[in-house]
Protein backbone atom coordinates (compact mmCIF):
# COMPACT_ATOMS: atom_id res chain seq x y z
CA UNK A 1 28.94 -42.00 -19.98
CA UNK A 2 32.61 -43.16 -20.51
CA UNK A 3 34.77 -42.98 -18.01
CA UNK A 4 37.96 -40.52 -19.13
CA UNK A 5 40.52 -43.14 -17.23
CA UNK A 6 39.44 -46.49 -18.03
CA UNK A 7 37.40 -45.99 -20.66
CA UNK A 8 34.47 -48.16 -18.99
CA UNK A 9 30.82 -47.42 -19.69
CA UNK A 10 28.53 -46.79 -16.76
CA UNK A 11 26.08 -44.47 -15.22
CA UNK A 12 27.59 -43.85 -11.58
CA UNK A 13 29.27 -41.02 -9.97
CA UNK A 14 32.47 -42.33 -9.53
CA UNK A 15 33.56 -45.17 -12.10
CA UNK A 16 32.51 -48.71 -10.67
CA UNK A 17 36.06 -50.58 -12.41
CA UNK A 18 38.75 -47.92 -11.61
CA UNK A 19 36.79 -45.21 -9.18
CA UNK A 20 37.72 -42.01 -11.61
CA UNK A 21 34.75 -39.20 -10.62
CA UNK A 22 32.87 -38.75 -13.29
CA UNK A 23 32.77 -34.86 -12.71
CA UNK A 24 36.49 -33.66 -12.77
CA UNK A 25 37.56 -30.18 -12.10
CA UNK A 26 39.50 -27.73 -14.60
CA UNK A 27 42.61 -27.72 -13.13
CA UNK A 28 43.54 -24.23 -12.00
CA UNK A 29 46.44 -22.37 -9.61
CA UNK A 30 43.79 -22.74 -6.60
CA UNK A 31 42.33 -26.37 -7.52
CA UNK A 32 46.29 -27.45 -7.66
CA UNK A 33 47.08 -26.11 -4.45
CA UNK A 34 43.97 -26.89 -2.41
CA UNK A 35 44.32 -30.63 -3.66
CA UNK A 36 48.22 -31.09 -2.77
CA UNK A 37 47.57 -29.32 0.87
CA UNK A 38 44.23 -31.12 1.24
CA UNK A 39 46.09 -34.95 1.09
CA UNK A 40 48.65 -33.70 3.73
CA UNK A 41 46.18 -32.06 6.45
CA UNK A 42 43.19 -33.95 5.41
CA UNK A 43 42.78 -36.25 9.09
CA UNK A 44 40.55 -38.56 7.45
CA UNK A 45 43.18 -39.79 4.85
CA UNK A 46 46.65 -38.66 3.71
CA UNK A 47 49.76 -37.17 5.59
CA UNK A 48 48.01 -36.39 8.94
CA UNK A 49 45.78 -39.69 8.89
CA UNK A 50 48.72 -41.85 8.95
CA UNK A 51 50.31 -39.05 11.87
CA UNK A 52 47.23 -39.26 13.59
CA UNK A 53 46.63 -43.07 13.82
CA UNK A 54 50.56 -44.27 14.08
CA UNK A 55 50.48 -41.74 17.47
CA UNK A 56 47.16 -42.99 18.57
CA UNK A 57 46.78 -46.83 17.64
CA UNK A 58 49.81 -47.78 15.15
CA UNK A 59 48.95 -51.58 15.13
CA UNK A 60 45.47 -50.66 13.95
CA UNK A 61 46.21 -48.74 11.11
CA UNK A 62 49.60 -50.80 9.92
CA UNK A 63 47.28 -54.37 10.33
CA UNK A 64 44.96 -52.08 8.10
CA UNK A 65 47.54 -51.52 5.86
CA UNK A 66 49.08 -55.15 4.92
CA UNK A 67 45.29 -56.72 4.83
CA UNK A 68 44.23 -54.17 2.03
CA UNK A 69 42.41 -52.05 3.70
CA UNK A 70 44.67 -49.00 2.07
CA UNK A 71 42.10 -46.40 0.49
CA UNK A 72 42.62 -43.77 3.26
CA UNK A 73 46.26 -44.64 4.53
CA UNK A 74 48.98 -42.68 2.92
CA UNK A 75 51.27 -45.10 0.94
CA UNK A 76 54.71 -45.42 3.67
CA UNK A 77 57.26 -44.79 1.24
CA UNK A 78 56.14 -41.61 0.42
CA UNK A 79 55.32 -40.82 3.92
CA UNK A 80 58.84 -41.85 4.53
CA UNK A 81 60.37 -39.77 2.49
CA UNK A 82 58.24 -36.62 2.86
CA UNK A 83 58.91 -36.92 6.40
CA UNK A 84 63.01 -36.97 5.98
CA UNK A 85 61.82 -33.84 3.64
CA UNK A 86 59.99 -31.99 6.44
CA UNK A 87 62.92 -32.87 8.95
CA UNK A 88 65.74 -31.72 6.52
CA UNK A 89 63.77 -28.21 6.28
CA UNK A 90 63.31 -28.22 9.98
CA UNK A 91 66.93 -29.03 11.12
CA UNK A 92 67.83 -26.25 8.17
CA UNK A 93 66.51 -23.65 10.66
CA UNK A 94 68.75 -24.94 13.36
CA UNK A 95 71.53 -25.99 11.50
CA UNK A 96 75.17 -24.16 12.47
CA UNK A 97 78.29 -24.39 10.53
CA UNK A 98 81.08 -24.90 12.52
CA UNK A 99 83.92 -23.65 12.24
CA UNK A 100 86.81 -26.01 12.12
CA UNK A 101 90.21 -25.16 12.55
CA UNK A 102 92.37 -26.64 9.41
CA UNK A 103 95.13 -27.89 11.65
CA UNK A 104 92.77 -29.73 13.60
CA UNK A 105 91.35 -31.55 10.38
CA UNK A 106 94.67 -32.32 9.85
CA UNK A 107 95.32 -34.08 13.20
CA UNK A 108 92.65 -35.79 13.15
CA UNK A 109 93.39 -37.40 9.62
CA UNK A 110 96.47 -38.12 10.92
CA UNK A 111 94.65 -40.14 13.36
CA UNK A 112 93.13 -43.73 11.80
CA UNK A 113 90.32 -43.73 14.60
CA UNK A 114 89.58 -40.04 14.58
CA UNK A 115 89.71 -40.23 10.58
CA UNK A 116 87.20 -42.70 10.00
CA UNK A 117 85.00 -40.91 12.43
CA UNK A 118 86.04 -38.21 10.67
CA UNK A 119 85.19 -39.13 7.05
CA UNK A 120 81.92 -40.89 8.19
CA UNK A 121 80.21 -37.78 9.66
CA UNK A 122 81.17 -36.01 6.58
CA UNK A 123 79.12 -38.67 4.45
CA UNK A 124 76.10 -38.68 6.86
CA UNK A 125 76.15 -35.10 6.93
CA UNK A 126 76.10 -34.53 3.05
CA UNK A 127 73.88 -37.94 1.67
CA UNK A 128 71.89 -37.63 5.60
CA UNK A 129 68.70 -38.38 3.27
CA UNK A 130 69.67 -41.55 1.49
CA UNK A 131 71.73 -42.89 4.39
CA UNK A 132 68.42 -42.35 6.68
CA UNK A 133 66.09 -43.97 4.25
CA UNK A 134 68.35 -47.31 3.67
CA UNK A 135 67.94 -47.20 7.69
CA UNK A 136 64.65 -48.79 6.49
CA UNK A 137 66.57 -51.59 5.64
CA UNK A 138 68.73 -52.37 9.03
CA UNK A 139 65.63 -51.84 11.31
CA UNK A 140 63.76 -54.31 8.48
CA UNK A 141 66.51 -56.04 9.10
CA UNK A 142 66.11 -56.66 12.65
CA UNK A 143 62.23 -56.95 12.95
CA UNK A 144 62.11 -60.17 10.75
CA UNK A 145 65.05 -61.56 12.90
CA UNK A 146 63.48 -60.97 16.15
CA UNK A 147 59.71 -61.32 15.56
CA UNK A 148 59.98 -63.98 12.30
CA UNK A 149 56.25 -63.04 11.57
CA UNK A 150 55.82 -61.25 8.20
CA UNK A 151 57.68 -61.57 4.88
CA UNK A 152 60.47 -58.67 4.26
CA UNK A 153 58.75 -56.90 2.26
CA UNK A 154 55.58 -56.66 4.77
CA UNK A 155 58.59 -55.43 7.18
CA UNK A 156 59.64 -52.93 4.98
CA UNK A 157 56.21 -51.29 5.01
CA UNK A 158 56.07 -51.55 8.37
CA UNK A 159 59.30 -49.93 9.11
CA UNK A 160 58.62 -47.00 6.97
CA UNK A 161 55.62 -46.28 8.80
CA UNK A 162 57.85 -46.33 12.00
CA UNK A 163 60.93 -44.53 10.81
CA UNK A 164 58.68 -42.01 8.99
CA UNK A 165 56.91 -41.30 12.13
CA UNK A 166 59.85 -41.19 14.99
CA UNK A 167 61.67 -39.01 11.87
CA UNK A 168 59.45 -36.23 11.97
CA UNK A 169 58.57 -36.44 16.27
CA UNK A 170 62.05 -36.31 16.41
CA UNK A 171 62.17 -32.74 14.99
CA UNK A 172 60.83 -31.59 18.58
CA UNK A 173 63.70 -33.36 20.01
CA UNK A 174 66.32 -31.60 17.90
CA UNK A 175 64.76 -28.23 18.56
CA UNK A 176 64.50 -28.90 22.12
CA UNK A 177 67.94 -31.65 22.65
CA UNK A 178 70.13 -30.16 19.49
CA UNK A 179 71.04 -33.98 18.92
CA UNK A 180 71.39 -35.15 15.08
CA UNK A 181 68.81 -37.42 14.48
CA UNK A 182 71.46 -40.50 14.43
CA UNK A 183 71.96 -40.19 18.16
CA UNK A 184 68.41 -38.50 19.26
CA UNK A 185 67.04 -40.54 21.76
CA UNK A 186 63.60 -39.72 21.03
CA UNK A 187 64.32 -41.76 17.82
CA UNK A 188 64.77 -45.13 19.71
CA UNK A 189 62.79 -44.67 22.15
CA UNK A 190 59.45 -44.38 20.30
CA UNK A 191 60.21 -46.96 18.19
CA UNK A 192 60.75 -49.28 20.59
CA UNK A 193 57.41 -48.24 21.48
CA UNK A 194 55.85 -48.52 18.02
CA UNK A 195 57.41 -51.98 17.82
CA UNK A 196 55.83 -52.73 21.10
CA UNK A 197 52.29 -51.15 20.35
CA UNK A 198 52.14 -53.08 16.52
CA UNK A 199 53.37 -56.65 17.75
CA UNK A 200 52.39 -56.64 21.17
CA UNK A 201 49.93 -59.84 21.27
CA UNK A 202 47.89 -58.62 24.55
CA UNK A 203 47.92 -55.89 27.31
CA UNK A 204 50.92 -56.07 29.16
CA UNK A 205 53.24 -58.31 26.80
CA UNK A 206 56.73 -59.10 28.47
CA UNK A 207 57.67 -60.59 24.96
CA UNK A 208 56.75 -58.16 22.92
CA UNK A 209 58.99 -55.69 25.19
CA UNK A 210 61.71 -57.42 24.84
CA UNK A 211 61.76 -58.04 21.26
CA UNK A 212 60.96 -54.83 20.69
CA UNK A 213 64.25 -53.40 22.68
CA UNK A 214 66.66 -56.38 21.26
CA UNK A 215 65.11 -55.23 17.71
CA UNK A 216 66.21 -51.57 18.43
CA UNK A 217 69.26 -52.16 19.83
CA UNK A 218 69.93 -54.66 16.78
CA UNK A 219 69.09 -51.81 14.43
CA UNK A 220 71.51 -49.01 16.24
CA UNK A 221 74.31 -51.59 15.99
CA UNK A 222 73.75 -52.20 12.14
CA UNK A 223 73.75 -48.20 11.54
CA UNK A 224 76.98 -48.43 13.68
CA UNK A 225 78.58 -50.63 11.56
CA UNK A 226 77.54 -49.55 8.23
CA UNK A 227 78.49 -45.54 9.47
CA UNK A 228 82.29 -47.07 10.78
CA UNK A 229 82.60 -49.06 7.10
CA UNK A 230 81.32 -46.09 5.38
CA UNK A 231 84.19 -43.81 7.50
CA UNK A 232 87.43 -46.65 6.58
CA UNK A 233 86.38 -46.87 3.23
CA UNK A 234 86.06 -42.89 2.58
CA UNK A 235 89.45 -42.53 4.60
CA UNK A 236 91.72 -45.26 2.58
């Protein structure tokens, strides 16, 4: 038979050069639905695989991850950003508007300090998405300095895993703290944690803590900065 991807000849069930099955479904309402909602609860690959095994033994599965070994882990970009997704819908339940008296805007435009605070928690709070994913980049950032081991890149995939992870545990600790996910603590603390757990070299590793901490606290400082540049530029 020919295989309908690749185009190879063979006599298998699944295609031996690019692993098409030989036997593919009609698609239909039920096959469509059943196959999205099967690679986010599936617990031996997908969405909850990667939940599951960055809870229970993140340095296993992200070692898994950056020697190859990817068929069942669930690519971290797009478990990034389906995380953000499922804590934007979340908070959405939660969320409040407040309401703001106009005078008071006005003061506090008045007011350089208060402004850029001001104008910065306007931007977070309408790009929250973007501004959390380029996080990827600060905490990236601050792994390679501290730990060295690992190209950027390798970091980057790394860091999604974490941020994706802490993103979506965090949603328990807005519904139970109300804190924005900028200043949950629940955010920092597991991934020191993670950070600890992935390059921990042994049991009880007194290095590994401390990188681990100096790499978070790194991290909070760069989102500092870049959220105060963000508020003096909006506010000139």
């Amino acid at each position: 038979m020919i295989c309908i991807n690749c185009k190879n000849e063979h006599n298998h069930k699944f295609c031996p050069e690019c692993g098409e099955k030989v036997d593919v479904p009609k698609i239909t309402f039920s096959s469509i639905f059943a196959e999205g909602f099967s690679r986010i609860t599936n617990m031996d690959k997908g969405l909850l695989f990667n939940l599951k095994n960055l809870l229970l033994d993140p340095k296993r599965i992200v070692n898994d991850y950056l020697n190859g070994k990817r068929k069942n882990i669930f690519n971290p970009i797009s478990f990034l950003l389906i995380c953000i997704t499922f804590y934007l819908i979340g908070e959405s339940f939660l969320h409040v508007d407040k309401v703001v008296d106009p005078n008071t805007i006005e003061k506090m435009k008045s007011n350089k300090v208060y402004s850029v605070g001001f104008e910065a928690g306007k931007f977070i709070e309408s790009y929250f998405k973007y501004f959390w994913i380029l996080s990827v980049l600060w905490l990236s950032f601050a792994t390679k300095l501290c730990y060295k081991k690992f190209s950027f890149a390798e970091h980057l995939a790394i860091n999604s895993f974490i941020i994706g992870q802490t993103t979506l545990i965090a949603l328990i600790g807005y519904y139970s703290l109300r804190t924005p996910l900028f200043y949950n603590p629940v955010v920092y603390i597991l991934t020191s944690w993670m950070l600890y757990q992935i390059f921990k070299k042994k049991e009880k590793d007194l290095d590994a803590t401390i990188l681990s901490i100096s790499s978070v606290l790194i991290f909070f400082v760069l989102l500092f900065v870049f959220t105060i540049l963000i508020g003096i530029v909006r506010s000139m």
